[in-house]
C-alpha atoms as a PDB file:
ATOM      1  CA  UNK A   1      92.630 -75.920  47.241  1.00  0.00           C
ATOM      2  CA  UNK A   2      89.942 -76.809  49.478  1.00  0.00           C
ATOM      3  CA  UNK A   3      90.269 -79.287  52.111  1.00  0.00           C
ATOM      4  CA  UNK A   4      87.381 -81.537  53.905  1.00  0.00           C
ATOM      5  CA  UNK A   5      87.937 -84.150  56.614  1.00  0.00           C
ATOM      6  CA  UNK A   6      86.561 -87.082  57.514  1.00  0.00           C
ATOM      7  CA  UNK A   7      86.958 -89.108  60.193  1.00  0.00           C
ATOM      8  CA  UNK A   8      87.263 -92.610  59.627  1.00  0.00           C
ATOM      9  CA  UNK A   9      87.731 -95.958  62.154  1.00  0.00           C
ATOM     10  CA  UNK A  10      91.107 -97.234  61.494  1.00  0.00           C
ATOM     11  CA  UNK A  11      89.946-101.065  60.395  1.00  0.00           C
ATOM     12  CA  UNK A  12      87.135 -99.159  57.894  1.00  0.00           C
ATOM     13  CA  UNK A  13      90.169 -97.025  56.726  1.00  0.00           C
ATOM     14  CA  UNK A  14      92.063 -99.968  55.632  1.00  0.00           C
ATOM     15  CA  UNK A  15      89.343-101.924  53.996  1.00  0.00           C
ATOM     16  CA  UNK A  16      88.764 -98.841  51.929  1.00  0.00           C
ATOM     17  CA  UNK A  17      93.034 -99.196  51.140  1.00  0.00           C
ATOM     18  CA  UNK A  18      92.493-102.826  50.155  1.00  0.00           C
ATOM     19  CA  UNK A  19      89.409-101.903  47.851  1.00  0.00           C
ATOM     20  CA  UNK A  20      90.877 -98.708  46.302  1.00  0.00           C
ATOM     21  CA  UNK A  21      87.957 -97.152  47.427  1.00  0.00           C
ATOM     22  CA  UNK A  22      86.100 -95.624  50.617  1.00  0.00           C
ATOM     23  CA  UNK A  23      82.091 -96.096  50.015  1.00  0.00           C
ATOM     24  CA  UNK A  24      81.488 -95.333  53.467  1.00  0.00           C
ATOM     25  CA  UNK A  25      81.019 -95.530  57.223  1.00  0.00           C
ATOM     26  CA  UNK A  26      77.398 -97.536  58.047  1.00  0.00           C
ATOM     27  CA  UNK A  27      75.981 -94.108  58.806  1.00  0.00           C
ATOM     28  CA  UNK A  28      77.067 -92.436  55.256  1.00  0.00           C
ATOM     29  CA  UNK A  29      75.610 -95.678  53.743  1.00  0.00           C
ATOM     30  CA  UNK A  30      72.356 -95.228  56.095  1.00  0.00           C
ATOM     31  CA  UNK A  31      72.170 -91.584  55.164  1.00  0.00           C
ATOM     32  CA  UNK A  32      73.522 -91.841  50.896  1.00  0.00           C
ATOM     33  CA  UNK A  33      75.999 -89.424  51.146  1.00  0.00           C
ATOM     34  CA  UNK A  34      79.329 -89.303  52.801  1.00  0.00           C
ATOM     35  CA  UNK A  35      79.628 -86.777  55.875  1.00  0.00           C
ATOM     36  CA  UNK A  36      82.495 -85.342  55.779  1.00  0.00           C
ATOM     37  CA  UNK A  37      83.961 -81.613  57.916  1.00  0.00           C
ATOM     38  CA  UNK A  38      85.220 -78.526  57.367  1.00  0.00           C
ATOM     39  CA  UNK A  39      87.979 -77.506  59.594  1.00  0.00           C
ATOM     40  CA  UNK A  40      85.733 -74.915  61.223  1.00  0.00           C
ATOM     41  CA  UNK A  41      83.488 -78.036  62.061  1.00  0.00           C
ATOM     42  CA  UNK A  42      85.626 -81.071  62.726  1.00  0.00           C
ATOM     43  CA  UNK A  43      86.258 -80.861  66.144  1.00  0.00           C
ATOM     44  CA  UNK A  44      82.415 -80.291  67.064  1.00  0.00           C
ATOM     45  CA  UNK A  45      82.197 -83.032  64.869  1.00  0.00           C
ATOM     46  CA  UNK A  46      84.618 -85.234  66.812  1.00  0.00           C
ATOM     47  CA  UNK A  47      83.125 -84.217  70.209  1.00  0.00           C
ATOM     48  CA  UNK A  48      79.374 -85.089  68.997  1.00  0.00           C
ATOM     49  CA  UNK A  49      79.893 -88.344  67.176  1.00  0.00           C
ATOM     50  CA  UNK A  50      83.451 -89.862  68.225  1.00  0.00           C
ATOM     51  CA  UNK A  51      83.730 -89.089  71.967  1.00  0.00           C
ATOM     52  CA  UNK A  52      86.095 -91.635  73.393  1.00  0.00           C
ATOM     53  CA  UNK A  53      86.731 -93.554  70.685  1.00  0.00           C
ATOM     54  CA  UNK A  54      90.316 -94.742  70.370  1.00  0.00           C
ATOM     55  CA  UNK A  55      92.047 -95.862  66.397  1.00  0.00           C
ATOM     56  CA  UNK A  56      90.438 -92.888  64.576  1.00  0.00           C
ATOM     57  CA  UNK A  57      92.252 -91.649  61.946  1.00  0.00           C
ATOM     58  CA  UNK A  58      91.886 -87.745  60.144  1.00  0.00           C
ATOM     59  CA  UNK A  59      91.585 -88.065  56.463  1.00  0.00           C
ATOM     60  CA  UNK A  60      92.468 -84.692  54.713  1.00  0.00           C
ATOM     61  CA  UNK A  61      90.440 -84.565  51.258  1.00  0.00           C
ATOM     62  CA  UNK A  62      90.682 -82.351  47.826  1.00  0.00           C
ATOM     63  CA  UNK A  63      87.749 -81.001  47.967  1.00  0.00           C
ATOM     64  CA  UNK A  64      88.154 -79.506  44.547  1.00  0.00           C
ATOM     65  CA  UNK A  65      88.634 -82.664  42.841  1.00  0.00           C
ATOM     66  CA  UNK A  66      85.495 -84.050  43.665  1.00  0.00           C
ATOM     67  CA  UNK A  67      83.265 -82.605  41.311  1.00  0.00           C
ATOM     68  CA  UNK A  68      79.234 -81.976  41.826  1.00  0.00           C
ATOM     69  CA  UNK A  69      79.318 -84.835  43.679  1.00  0.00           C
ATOM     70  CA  UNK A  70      80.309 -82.759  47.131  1.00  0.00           C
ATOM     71  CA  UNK A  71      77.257 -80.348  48.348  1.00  0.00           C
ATOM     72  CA  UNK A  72      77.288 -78.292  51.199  1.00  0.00           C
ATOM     73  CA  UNK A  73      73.938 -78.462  52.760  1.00  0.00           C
ATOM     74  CA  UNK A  74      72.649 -77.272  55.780  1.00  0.00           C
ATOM     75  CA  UNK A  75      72.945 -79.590  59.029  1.00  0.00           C
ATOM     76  CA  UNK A  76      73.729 -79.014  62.729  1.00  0.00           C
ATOM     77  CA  UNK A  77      72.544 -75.348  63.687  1.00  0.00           C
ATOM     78  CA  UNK A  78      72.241 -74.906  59.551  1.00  0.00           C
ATOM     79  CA  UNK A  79      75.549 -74.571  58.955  1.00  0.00           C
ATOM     80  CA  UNK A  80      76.702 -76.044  55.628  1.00  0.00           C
ATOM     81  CA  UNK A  81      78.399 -79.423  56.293  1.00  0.00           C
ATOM     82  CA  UNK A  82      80.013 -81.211  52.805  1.00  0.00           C
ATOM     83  CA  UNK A  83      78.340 -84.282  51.794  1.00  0.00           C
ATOM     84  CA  UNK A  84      79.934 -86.410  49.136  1.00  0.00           C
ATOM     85  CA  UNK A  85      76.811 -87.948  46.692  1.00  0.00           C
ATOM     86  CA  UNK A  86      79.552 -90.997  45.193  1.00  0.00           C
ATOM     87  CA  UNK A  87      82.018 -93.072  46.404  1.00  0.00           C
ATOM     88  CA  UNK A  88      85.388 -91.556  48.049  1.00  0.00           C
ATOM     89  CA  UNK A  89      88.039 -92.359  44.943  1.00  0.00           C
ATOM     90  CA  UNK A  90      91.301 -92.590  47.412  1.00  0.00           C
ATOM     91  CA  UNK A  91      92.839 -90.118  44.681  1.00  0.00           C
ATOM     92  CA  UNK A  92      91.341 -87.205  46.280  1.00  0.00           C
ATOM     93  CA  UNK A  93      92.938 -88.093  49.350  1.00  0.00           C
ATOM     94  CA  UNK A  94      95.727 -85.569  50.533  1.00  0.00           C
ATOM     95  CA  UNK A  95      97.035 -87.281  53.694  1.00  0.00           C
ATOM     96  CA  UNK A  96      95.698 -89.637  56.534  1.00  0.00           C
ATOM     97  CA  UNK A  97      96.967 -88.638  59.958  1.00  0.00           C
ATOM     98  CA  UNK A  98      96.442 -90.460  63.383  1.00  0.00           C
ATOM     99  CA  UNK A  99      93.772 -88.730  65.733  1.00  0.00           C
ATOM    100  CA  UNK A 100      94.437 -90.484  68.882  1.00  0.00           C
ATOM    101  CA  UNK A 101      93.165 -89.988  72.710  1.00  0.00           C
ATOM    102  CA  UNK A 102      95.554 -88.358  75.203  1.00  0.00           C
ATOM    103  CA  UNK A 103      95.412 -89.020  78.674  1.00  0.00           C
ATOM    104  CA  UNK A 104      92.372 -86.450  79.451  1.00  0.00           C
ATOM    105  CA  UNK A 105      90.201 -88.706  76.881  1.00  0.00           C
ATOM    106  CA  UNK A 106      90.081 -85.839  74.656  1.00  0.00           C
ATOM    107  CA  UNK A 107      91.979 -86.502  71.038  1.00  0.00           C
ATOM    108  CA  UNK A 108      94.683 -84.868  69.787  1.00  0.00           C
ATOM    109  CA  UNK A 109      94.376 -83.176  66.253  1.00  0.00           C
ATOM    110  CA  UNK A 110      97.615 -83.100  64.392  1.00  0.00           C
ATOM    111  CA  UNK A 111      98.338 -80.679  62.295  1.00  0.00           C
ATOM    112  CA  UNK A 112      96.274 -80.078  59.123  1.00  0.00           C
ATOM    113  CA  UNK A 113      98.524 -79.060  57.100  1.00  0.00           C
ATOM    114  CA  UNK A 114      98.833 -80.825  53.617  1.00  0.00           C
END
């Protein structure tokens, strides 16, 4: 199994709860696709577009059960970043994990295990 991450505010995390559904951050709306991480990338990610911002959560995804709907295409420095072309069915969803700040204002990954 192949997992992706996204990294989701906590309120936008529990809309998607109430809905069933997760169809997207403003900026995946904005762009048409969900961004989503590899491991490899998520803590670049973190650093260039969540600095200092508190009530994230980690969202560990199945990649494999999203179909040819995920595409890894070439982003920052061309490296091949998955982007989801549909709406996030909370089914694919392994686990949702904290990803507070410590003290230092850097967060704290938990483990990525499934």
């Amino acid at each position: 199994m192949r997992i992706i991450y996204k990294i989701c505010p906590k309120s936008l995390w529990e809309e998607a709860e109430k809905a069933g559904i997760f169809v997207g951050a403003p900026i995946d709306i904005q762009d048409g696709y969900l961004h989503f991480s590899t491991e490899k990338q998520l803590r670049e990610t973190v650093a260039k577009h969540f600095t200092g911002q508190s009530d994230l959560l980690l969202i560990g995804i199945d990649a494999d059960s999203l179909g040819d709907a995920l595409r890894f295409e070439p982003s920052r420095g061309g490296d091949l970043f998955p982007h989801l072309y549909a709406h996030l069915p909370l089914s694919a969803v392994l686990w949702v994990k904290p990803l507070p700040l410590g003290a230092d204002g850097q967060h704290i990954f938990p483990d990525l295990a499934p």
